[in-house]
PDB file of N, CA and C in Angstrom:
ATOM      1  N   UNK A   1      62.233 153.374 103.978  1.00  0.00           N
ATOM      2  CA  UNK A   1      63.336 153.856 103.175  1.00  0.00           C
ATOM      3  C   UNK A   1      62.919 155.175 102.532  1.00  0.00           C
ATOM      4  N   UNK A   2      63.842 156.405 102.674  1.00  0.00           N
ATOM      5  CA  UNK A   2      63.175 157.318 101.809  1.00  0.00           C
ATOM      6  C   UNK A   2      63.850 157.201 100.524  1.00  0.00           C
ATOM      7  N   UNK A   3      62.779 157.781  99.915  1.00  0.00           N
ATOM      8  CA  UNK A   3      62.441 157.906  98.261  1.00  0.00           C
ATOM      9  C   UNK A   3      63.978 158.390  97.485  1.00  0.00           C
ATOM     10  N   UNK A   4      64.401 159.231  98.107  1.00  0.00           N
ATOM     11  CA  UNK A   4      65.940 159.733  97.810  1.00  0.00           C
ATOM     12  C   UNK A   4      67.030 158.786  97.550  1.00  0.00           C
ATOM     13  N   UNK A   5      67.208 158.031  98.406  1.00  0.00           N
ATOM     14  CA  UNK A   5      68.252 156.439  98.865  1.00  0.00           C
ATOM     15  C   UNK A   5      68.126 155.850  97.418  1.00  0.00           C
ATOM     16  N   UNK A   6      69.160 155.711  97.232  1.00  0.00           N
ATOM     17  CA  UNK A   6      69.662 154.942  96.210  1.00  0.00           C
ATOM     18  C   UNK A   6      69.034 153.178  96.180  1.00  0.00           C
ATOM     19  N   UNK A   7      68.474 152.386  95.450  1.00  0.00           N
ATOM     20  CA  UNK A   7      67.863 151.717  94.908  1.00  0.00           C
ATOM     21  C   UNK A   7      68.589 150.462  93.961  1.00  0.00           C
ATOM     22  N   UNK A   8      68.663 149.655  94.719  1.00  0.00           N
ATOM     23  CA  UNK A   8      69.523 148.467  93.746  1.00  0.00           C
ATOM     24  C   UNK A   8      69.491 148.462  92.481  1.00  0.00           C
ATOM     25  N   UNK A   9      70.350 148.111  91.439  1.00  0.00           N
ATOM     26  CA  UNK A   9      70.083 147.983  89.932  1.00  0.00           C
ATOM     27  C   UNK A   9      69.160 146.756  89.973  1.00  0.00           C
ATOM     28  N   UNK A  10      69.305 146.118  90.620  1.00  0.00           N
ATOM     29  CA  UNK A  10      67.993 144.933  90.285  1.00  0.00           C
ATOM     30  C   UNK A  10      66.557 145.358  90.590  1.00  0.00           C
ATOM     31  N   UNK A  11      66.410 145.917  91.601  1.00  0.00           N
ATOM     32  CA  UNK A  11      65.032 147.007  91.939  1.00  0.00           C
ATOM     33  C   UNK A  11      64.272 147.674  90.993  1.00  0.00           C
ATOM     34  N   UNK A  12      65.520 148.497  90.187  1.00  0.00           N
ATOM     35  CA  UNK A  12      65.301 149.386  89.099  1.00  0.00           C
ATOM     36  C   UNK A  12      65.194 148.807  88.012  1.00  0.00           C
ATOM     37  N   UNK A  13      65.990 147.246  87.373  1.00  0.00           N
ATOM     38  CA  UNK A  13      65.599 146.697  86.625  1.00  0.00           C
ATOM     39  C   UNK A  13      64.154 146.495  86.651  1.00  0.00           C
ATOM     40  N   UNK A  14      63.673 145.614  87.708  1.00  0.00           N
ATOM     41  CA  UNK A  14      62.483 145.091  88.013  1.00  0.00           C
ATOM     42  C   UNK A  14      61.242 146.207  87.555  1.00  0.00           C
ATOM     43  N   UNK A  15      61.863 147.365  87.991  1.00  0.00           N
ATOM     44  CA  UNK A  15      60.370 148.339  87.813  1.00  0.00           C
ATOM     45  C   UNK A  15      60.163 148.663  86.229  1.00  0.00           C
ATOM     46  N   UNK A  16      61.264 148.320  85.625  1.00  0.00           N
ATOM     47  CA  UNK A  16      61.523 149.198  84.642  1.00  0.00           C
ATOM     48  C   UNK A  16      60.708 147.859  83.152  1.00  0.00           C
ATOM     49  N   UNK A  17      60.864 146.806  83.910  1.00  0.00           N
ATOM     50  CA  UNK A  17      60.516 145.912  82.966  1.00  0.00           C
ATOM     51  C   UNK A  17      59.329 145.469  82.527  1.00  0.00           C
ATOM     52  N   UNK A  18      59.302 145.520  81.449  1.00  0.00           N
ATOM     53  CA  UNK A  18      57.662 145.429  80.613  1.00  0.00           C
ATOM     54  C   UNK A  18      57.043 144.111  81.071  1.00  0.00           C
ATOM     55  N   UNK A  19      58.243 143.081  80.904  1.00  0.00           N
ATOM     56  CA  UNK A  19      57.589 141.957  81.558  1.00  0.00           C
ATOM     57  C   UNK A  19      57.369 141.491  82.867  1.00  0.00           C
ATOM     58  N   UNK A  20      57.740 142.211  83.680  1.00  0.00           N
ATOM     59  CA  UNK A  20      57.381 141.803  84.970  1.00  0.00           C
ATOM     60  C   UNK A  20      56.467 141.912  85.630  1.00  0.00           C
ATOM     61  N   UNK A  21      55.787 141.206  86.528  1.00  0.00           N
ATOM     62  CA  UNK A  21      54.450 141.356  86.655  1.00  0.00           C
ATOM     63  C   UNK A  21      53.944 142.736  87.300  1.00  0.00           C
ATOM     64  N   UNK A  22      52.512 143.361  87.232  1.00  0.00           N
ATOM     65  CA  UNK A  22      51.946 144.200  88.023  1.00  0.00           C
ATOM     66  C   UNK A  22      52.347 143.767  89.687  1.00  0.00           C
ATOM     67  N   UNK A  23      52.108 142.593  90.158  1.00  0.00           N
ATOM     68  CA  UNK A  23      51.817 142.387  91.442  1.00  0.00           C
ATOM     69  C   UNK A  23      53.629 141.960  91.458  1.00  0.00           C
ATOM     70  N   UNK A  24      54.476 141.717  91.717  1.00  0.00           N
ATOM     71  CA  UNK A  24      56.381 142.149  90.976  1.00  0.00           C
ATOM     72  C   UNK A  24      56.377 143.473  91.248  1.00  0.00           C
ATOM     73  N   UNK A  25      55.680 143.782  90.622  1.00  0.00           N
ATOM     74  CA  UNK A  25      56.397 145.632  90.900  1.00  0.00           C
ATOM     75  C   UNK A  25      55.691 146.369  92.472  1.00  0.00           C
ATOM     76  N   UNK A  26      54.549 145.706  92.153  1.00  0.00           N
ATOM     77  CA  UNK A  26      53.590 146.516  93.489  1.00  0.00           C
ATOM     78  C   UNK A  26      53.998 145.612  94.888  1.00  0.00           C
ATOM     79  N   UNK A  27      54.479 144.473  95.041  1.00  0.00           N
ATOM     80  CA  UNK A  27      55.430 143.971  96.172  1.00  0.00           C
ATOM     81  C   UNK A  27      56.382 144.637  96.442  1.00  0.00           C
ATOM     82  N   UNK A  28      57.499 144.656  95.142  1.00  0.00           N
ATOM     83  CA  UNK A  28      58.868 145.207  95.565  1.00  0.00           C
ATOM     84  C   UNK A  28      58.472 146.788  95.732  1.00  0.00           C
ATOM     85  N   UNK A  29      57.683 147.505  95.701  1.00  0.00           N
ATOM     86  CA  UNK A  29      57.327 148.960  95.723  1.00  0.00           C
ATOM     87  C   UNK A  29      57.047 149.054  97.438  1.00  0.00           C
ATOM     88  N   UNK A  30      55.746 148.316  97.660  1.00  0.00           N
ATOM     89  CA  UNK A  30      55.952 148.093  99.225  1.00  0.00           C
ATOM     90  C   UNK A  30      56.822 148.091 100.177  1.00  0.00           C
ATOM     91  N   UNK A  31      57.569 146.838  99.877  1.00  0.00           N
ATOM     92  CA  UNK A  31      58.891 146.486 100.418  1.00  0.00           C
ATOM     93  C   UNK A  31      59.759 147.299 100.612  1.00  0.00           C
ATOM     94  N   UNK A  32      59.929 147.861  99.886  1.00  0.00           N
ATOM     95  CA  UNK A  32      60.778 149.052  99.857  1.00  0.00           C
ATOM     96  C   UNK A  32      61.298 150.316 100.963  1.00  0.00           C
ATOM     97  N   UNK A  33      59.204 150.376 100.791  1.00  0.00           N
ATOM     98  CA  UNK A  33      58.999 150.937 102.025  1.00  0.00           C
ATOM     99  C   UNK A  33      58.941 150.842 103.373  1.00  0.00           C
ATOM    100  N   UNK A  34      59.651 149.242 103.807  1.00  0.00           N
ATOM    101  CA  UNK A  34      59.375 148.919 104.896  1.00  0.00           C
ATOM    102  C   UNK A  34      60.824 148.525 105.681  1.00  0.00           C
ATOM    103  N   UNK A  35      61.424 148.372 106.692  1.00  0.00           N
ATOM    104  CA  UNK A  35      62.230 147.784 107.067  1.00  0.00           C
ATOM    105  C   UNK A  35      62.938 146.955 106.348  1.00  0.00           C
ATOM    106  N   UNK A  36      64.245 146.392 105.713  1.00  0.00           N
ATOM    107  CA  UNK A  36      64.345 145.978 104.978  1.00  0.00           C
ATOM    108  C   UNK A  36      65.141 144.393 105.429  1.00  0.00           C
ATOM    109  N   UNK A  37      64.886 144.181 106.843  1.00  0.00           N
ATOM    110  CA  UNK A  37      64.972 143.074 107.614  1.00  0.00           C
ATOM    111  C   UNK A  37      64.093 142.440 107.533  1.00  0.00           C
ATOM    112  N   UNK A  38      62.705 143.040 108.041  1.00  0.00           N
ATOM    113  CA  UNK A  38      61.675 142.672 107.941  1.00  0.00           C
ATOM    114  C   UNK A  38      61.039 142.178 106.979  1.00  0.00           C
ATOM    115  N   UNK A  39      61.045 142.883 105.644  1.00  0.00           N
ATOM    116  CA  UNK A  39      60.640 142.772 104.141  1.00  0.00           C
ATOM    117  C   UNK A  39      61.312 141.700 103.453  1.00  0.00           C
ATOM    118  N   UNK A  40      62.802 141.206 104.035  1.00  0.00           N
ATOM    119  CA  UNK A  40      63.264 139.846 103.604  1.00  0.00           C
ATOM    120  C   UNK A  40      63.337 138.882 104.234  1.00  0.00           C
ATOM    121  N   UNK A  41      62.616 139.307 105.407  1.00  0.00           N
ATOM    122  CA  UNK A  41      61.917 137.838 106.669  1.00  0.00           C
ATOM    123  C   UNK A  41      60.817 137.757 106.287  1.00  0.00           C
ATOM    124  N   UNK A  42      59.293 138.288 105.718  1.00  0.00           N
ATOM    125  CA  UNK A  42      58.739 138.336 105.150  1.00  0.00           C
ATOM    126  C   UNK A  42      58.653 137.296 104.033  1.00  0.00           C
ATOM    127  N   UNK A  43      59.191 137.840 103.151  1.00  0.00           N
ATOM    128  CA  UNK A  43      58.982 137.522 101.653  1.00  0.00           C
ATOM    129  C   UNK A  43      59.665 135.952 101.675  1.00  0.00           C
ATOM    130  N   UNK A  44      60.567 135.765 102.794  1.00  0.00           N
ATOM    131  CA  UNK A  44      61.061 133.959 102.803  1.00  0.00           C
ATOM    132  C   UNK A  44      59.598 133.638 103.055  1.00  0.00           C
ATOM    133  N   UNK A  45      59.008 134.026 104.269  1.00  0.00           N
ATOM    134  CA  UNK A  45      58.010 133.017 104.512  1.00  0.00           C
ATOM    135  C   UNK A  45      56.921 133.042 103.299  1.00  0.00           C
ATOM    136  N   UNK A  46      57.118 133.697 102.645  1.00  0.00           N
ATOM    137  CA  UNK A  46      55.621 133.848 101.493  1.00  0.00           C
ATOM    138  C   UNK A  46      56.527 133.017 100.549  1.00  0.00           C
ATOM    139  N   UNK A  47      57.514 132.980  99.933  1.00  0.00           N
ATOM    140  CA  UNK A  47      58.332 131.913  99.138  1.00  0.00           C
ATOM    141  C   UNK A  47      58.111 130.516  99.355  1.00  0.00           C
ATOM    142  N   UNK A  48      57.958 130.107 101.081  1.00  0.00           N
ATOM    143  CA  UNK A  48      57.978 129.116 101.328  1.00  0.00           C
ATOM    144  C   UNK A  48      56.456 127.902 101.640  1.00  0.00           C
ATOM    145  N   UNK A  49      55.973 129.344 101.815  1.00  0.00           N
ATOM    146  CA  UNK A  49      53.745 129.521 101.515  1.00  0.00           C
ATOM    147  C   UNK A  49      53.682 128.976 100.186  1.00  0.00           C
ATOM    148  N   UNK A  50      53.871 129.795  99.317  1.00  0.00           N
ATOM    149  CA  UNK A  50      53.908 129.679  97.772  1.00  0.00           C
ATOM    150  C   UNK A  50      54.569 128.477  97.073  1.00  0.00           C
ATOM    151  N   UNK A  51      55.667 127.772  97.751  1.00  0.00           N
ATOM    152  CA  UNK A  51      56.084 126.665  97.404  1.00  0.00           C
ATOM    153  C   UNK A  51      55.706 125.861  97.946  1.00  0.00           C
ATOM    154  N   UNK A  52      55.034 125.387  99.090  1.00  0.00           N
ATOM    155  CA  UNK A  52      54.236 124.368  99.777  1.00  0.00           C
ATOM    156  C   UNK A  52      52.800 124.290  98.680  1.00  0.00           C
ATOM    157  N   UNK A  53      52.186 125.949  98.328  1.00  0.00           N
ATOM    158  CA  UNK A  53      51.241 125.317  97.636  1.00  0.00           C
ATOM    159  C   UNK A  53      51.316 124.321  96.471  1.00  0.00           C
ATOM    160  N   UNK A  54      51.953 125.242  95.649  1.00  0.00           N
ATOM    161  CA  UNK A  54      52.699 124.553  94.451  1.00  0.00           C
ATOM    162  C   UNK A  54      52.490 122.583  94.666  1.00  0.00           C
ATOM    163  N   UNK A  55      53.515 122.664  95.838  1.00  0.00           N
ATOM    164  CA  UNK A  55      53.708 121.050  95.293  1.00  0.00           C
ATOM    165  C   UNK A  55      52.215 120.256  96.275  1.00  0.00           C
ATOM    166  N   UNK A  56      51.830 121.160  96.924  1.00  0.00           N
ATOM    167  CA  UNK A  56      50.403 120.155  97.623  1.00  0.00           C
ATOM    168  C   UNK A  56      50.749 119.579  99.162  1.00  0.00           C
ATOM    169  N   UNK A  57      51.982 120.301  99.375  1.00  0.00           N
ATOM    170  CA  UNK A  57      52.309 118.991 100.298  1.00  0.00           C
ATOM    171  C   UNK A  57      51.587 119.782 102.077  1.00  0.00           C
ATOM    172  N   UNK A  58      52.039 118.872 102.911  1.00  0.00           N
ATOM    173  CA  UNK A  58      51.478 119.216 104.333  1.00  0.00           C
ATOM    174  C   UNK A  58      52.644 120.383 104.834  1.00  0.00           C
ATOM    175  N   UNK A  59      51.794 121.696 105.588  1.00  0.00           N
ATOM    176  CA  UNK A  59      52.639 122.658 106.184  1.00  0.00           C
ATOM    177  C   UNK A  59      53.914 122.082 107.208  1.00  0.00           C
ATOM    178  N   UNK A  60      55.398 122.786 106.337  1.00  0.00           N
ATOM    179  CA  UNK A  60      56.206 122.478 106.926  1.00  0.00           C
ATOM    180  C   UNK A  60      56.629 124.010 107.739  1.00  0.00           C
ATOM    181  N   UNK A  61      55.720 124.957 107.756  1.00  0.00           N
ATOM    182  CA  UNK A  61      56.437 126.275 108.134  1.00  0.00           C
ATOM    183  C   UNK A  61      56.048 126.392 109.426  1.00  0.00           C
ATOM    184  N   UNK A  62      56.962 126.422 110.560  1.00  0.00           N
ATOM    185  CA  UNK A  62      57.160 126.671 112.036  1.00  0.00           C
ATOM    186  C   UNK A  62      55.832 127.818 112.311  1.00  0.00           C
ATOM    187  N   UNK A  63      55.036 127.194 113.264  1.00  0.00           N
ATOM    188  CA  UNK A  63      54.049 128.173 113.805  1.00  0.00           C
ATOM    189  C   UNK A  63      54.624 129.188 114.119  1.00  0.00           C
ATOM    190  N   UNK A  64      55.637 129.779 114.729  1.00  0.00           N
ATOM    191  CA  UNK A  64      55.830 130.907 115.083  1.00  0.00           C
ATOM    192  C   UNK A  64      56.020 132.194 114.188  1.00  0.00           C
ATOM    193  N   UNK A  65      56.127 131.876 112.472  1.00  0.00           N
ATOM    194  CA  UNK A  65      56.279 132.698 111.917  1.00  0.00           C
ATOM    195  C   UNK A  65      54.886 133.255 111.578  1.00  0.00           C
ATOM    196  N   UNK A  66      53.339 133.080 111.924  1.00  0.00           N
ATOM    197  CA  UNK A  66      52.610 133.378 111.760  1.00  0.00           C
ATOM    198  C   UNK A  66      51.998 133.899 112.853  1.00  0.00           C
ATOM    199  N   UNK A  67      52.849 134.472 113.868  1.00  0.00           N
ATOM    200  CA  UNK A  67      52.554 135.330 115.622  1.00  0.00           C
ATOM    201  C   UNK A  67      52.549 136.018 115.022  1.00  0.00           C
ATOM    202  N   UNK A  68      51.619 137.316 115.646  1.00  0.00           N
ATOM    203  CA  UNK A  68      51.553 138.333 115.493  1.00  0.00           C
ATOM    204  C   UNK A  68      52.851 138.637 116.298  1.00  0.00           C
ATOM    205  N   UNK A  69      53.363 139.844 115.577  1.00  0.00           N
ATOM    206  CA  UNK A  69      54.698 140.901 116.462  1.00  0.00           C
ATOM    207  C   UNK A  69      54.607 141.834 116.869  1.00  0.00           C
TER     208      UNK A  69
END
């Protein structure tokens, strides 16, 4: 995405906020920069990483999302 392109108000909230985390801002900063198909196919599977840890339980996430592309 270039730098010019207009930027969601939630984006801009996010950066702008004292409380949000360092690693919050330095994701969505990335992201940004990347395909933005990709960056929200992505970030499901890390949601769904991150919530498997959480509760402990056995991997329910389809091998194929961890192929290389």
């Amino acid at each position: 995405m270039k730098k010019n392109k207009v930027v969601s108000v939630l984006c801009e909230e996010i950066r702008n906020d004292m409380a949000a985390s360092y690693w919050l801002k330095s994701v969505l900063a990335s992201a940004l920069q990347r395909d933005p198909v990709d960056a929200v196919a992505d970030a499901e599977v890390l949601v769904m990483a991150l919530r498997e840890r959480c509760t402990g339980g056995d991997s329910k996430l389809p091998a194929f999302l961890f192929q290389a592309k």
